[in-house]
N, C-alpha and C. Protein backbone atom coordinates (compact mmCIF):
# COMPACT_ATOMS: atom_id res chain seq x y z
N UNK A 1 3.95 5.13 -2.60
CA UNK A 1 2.79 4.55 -3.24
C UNK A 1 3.19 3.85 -4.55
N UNK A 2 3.90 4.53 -5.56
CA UNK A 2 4.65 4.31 -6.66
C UNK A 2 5.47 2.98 -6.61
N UNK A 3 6.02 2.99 -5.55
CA UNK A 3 7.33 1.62 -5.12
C UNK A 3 6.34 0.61 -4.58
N UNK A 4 5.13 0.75 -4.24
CA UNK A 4 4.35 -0.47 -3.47
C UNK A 4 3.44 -1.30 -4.98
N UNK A 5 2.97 -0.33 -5.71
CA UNK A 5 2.48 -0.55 -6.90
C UNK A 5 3.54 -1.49 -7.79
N UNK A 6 4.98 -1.06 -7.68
CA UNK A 6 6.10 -1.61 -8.59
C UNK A 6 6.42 -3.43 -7.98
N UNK A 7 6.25 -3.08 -7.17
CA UNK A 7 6.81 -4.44 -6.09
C UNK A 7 5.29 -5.42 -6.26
N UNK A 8 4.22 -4.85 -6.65
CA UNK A 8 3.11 -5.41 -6.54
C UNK A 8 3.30 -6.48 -7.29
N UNK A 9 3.46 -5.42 -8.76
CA UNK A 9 3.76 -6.05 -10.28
C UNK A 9 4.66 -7.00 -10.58
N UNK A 10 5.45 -6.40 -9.62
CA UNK A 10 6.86 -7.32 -10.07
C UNK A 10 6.39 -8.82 -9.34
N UNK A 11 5.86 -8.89 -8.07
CA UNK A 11 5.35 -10.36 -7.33
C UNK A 11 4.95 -11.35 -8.30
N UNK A 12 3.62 -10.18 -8.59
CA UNK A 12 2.48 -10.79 -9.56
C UNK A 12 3.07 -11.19 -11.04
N UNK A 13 3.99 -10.64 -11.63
CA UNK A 13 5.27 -11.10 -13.02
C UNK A 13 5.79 -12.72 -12.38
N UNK A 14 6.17 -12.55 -10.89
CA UNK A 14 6.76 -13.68 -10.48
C UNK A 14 6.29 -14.88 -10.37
N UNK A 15 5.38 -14.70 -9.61
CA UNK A 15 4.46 -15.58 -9.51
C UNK A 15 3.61 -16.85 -10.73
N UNK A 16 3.32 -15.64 -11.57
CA UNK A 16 3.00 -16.06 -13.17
C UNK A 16 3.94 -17.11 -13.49
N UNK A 17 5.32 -16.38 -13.69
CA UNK A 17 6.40 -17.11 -14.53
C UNK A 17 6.40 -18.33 -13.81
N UNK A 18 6.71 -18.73 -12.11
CA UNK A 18 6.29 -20.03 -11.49
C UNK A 18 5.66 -20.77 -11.70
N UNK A 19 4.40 -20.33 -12.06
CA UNK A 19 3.24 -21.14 -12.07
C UNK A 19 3.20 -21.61 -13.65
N UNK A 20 3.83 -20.69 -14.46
CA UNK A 20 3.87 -21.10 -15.63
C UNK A 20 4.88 -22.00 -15.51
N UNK A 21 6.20 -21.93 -15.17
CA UNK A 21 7.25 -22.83 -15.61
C UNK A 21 6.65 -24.31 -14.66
N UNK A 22 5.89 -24.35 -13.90
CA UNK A 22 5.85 -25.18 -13.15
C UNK A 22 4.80 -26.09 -14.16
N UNK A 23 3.59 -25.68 -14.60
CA UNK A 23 2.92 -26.65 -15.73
C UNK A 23 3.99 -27.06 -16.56
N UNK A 24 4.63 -26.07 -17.40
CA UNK A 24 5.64 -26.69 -18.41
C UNK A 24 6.36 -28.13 -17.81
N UNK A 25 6.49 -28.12 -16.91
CA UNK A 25 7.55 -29.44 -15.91
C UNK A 25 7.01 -29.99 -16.20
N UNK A 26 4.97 -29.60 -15.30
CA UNK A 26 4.31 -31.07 -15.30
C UNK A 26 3.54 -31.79 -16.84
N UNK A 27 3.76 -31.00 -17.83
CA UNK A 27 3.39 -31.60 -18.90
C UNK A 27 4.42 -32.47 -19.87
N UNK A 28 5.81 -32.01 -19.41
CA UNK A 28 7.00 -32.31 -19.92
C UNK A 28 7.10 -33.87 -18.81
N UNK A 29 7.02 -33.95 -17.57
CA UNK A 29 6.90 -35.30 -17.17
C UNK A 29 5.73 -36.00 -17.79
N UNK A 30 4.41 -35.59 -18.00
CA UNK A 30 3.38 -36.64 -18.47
C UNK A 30 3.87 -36.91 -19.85
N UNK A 31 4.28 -36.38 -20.66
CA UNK A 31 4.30 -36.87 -22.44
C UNK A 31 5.51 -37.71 -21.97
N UNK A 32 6.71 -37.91 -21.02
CA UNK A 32 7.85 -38.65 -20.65
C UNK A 32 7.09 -39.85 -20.09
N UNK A 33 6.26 -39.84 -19.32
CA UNK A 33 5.55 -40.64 -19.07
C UNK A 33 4.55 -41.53 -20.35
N UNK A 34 3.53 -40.74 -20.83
CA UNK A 34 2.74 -41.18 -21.74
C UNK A 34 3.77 -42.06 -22.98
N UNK A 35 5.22 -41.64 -23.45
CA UNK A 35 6.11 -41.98 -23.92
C UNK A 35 6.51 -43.53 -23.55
N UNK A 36 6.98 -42.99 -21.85
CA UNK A 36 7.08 -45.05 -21.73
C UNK A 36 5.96 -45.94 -21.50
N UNK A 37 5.13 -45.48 -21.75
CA UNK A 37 4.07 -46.44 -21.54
C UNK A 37 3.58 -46.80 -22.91
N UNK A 38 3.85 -45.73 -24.01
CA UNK A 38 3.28 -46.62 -25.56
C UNK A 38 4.88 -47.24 -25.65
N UNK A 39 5.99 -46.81 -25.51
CA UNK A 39 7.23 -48.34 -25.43
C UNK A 39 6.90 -49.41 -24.90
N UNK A 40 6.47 -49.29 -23.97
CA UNK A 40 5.59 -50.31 -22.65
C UNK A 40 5.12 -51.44 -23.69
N UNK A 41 3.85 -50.47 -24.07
CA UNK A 41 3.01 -51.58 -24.86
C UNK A 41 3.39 -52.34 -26.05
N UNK A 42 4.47 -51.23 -26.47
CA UNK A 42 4.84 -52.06 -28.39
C UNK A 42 5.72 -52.79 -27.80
N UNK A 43 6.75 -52.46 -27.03
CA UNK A 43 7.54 -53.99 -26.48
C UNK A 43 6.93 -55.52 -26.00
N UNK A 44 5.29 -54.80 -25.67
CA UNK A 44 4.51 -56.45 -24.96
C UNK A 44 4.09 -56.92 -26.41
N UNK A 45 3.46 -56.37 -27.13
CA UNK A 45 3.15 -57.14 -28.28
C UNK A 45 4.17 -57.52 -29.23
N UNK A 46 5.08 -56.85 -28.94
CA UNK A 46 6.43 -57.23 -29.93
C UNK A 46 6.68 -58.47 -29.16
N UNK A 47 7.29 -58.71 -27.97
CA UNK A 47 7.22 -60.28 -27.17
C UNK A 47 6.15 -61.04 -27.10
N UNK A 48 5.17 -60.97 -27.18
CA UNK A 48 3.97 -61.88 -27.94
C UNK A 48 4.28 -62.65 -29.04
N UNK A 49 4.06 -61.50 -29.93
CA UNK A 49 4.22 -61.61 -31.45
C UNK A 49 5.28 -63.19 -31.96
N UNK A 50 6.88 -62.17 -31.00
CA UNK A 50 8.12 -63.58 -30.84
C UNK A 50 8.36 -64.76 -30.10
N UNK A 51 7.14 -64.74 -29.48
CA UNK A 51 7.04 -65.82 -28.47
C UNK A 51 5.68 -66.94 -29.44
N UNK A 52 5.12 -66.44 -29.84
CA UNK A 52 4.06 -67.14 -30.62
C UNK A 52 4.36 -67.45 -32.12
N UNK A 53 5.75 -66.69 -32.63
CA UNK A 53 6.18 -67.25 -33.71
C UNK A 53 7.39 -68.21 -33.56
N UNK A 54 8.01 -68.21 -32.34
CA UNK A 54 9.26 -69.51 -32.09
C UNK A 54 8.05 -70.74 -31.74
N UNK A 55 7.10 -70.33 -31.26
CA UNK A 55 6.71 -71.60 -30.54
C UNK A 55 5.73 -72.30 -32.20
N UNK A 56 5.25 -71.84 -33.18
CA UNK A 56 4.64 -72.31 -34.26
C UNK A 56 5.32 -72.67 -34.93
N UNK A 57 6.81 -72.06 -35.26
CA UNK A 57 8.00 -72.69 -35.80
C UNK A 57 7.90 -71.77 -37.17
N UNK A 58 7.25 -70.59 -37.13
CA UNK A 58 6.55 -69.85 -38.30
C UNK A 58 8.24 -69.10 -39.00
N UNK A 59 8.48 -68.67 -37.48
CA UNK A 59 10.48 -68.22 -37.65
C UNK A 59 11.63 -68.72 -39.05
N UNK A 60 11.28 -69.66 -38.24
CA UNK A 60 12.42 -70.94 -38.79
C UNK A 60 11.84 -70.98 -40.11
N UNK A 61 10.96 -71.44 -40.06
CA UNK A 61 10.05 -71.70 -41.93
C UNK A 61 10.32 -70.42 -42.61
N UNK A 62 10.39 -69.06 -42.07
CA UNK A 62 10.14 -67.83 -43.15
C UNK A 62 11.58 -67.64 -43.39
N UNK A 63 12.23 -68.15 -42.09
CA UNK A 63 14.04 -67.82 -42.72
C UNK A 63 14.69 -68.76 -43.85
N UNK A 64 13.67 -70.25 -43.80
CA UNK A 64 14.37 -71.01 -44.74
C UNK A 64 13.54 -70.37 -46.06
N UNK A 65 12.53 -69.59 -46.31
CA UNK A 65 12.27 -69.63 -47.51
C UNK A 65 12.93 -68.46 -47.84
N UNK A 66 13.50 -67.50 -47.12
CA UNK A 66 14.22 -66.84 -47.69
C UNK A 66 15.12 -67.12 -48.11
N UNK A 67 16.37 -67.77 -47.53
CA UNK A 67 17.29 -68.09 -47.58
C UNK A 67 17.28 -68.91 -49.43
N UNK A 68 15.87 -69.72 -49.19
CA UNK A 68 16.08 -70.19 -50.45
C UNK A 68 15.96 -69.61 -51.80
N UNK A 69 14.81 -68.14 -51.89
CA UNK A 69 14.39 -67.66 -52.60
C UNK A 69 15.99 -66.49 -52.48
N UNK A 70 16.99 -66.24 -52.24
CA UNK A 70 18.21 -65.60 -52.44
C UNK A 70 18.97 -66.58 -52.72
N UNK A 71 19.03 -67.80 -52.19
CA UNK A 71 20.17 -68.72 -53.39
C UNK A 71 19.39 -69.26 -54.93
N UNK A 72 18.00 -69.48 -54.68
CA UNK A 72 17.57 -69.42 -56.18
C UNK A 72 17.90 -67.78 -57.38
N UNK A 73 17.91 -67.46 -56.74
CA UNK A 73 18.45 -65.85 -57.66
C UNK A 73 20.12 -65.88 -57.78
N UNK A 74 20.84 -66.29 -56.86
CA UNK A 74 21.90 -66.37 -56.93
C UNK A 74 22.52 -67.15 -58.54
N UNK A 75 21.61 -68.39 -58.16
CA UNK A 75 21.97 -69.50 -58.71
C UNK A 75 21.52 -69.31 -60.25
């Protein structure tokens, strides 16, 4: 009776720990997931962003005023 009770417990310990380690997986894939998908998105607006500043020529203009505002200090 004693050994059927022990084996019960021990299933039911088993079982638990499964079912537990098994959410841990599936929450550890969704935040891996949820992860590439906000990369996803900041990479599309980051290529927006560089695609709409080569094409205005906004690039080129902010590098020459730097460029100039560090040789005016230089100078």
């Amino acid at each position: 009776m004693i050994f059927r009770q022990l084996i019960a417990i021990e299933v039911a310990v088993l079982s638990f720990l499964a079912e537990t380690k098994l959410r841990l997986e599936d929450d550890r894939g969704q935040a891996t997931a949820e992860y590439a998908l906000v990369l996803l998105g900041a990479a599309t607006v980051a290529m927006i962003l560089i695609a709409w500043a080569t094409s205005t020529g906004k690039i080129s203009s902010l590098l020459n005023r730097i460029v100039d505002s560090i040789a005016d200090r230089v100078s």
